[in-house]
Protein backbone atom coordinates (compact mmCIF):
# COMPACT_ATOMS: atom_id res chain seq x y z
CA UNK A 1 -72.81 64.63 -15.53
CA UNK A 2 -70.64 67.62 -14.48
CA UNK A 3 -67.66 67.76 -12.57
CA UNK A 4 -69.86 68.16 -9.68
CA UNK A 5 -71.70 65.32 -9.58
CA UNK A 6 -68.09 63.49 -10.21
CA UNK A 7 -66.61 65.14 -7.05
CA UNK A 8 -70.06 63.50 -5.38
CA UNK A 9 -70.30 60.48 -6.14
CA UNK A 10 -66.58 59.75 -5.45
CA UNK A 11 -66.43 61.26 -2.21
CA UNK A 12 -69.85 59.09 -1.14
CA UNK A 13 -67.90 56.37 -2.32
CA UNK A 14 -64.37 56.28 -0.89
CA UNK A 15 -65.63 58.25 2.19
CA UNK A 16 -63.61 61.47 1.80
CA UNK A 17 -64.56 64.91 2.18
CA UNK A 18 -66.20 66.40 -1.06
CA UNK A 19 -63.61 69.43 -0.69
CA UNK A 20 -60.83 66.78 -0.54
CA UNK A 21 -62.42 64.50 -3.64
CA UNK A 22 -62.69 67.95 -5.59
CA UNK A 23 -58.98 68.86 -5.26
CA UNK A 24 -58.10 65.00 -6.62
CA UNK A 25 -59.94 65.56 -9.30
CA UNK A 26 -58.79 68.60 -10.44
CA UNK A 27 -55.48 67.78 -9.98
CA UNK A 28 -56.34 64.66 -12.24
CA UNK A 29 -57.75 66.21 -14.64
CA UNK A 30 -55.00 69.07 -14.85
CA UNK A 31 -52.29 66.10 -15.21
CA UNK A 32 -54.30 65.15 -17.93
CA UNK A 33 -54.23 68.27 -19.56
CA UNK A 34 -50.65 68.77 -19.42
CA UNK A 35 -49.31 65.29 -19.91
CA UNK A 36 -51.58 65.57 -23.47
CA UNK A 37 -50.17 68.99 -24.00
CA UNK A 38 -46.79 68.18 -23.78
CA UNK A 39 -46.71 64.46 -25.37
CA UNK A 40 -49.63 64.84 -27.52
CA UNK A 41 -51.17 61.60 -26.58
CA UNK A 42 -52.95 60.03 -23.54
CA UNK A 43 -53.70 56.31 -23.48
CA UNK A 44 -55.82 54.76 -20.62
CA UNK A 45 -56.48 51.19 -20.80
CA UNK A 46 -59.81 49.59 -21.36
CA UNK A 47 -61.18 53.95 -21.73
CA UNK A 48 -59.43 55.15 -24.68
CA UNK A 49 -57.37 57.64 -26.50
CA UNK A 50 -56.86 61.20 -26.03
CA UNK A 51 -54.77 62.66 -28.88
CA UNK A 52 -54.10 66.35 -30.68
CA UNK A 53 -54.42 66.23 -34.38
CA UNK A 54 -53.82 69.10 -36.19
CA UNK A 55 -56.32 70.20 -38.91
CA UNK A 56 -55.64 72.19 -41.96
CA UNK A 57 -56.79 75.41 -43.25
CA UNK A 58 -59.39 75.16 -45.14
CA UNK A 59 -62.52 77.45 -46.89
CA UNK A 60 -65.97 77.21 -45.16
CA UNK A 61 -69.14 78.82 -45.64
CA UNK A 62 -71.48 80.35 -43.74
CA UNK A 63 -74.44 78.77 -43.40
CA UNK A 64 -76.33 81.89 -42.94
CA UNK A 65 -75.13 84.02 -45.69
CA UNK A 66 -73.99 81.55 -47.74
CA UNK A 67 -70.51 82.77 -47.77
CA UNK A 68 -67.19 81.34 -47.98
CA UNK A 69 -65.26 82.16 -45.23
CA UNK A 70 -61.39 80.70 -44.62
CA UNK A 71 -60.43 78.69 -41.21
CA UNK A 72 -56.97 79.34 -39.97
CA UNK A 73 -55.05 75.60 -39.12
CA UNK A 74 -55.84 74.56 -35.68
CA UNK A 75 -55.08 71.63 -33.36
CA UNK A 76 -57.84 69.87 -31.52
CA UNK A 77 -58.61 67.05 -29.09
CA UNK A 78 -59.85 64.10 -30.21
CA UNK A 79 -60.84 60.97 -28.21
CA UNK A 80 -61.57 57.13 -29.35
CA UNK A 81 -63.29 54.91 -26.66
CA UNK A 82 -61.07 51.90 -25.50
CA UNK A 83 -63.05 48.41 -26.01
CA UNK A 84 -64.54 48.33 -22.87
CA UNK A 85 -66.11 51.53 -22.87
CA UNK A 86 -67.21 50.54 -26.87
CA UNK A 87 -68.58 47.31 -25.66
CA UNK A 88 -70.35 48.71 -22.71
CA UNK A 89 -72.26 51.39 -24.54
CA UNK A 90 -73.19 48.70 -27.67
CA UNK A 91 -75.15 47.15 -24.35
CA UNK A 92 -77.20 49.68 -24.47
CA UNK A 93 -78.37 49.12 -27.95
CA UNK A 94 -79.11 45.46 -27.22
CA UNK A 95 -80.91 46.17 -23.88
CA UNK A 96 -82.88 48.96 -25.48
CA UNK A 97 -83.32 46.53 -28.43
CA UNK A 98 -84.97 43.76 -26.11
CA UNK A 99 -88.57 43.30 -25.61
CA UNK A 100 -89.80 43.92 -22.21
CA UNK A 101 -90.20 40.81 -20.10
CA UNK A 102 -93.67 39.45 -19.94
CA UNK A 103 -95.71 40.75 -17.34
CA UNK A 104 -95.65 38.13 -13.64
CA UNK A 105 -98.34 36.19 -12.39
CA UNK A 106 -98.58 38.69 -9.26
CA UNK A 107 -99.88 41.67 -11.08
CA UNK A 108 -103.63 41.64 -12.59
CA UNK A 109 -103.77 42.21 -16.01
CA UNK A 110 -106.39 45.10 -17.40
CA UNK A 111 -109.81 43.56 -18.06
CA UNK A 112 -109.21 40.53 -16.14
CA UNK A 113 -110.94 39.28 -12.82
């Protein structure tokens, strides 16, 4: 899903103009940016946990060549799903999981007449 289809899918469902919807949630998202830039943590409720962590230097190696290459410190963004959002996708294991139902009365079944 892409921003896009964000912007449409709102707008069709609080009945605003797409042009509208788009500036909400860019504005959104660029409070999001800065309220995790400057405090370093972002907690929504029942979604999760936006937070920077800061990784160390450390040696690599190229997977190509084979050769070890250093990797300067760096901060990055790192997100854990909120309980909902865990419990939500583990449905999709289950449902995936569960045989299909049996087959109705309505529909003929191959080699039967």
């Amino acid at each position: 899903m892409t921003k896009k289809d964000i912007v449409r899918t709102i707008a069709e469902q609080i009945d605003l103009p797409q042009l509208r919807t788009k500036q909400l949630v860019q504005q959104t998202f660029d409070a999001l940016i800065d309220t995790l830039v400057r405090d370093g943590r972002i907690e929504l409720r029942n979604f999760g946990v936006f937070q920077i962590k800061k990784r160390e230097a450390r040696m690599a190696r190229n997977p190509r060549t084979g050769e070890k290459v250093p990797v300067h410190a760096k901060s990055v963004v790192t997100f854990k799903p909120g309980k909902e959002m865990e419990a939500r996708v583990r449905e999709l294991d289950r449902s995936a999981a569960e045989p299909p139902p049996p087959p109705s009365g309505d529909t003929p079944q191959p080699g039967a007449e």
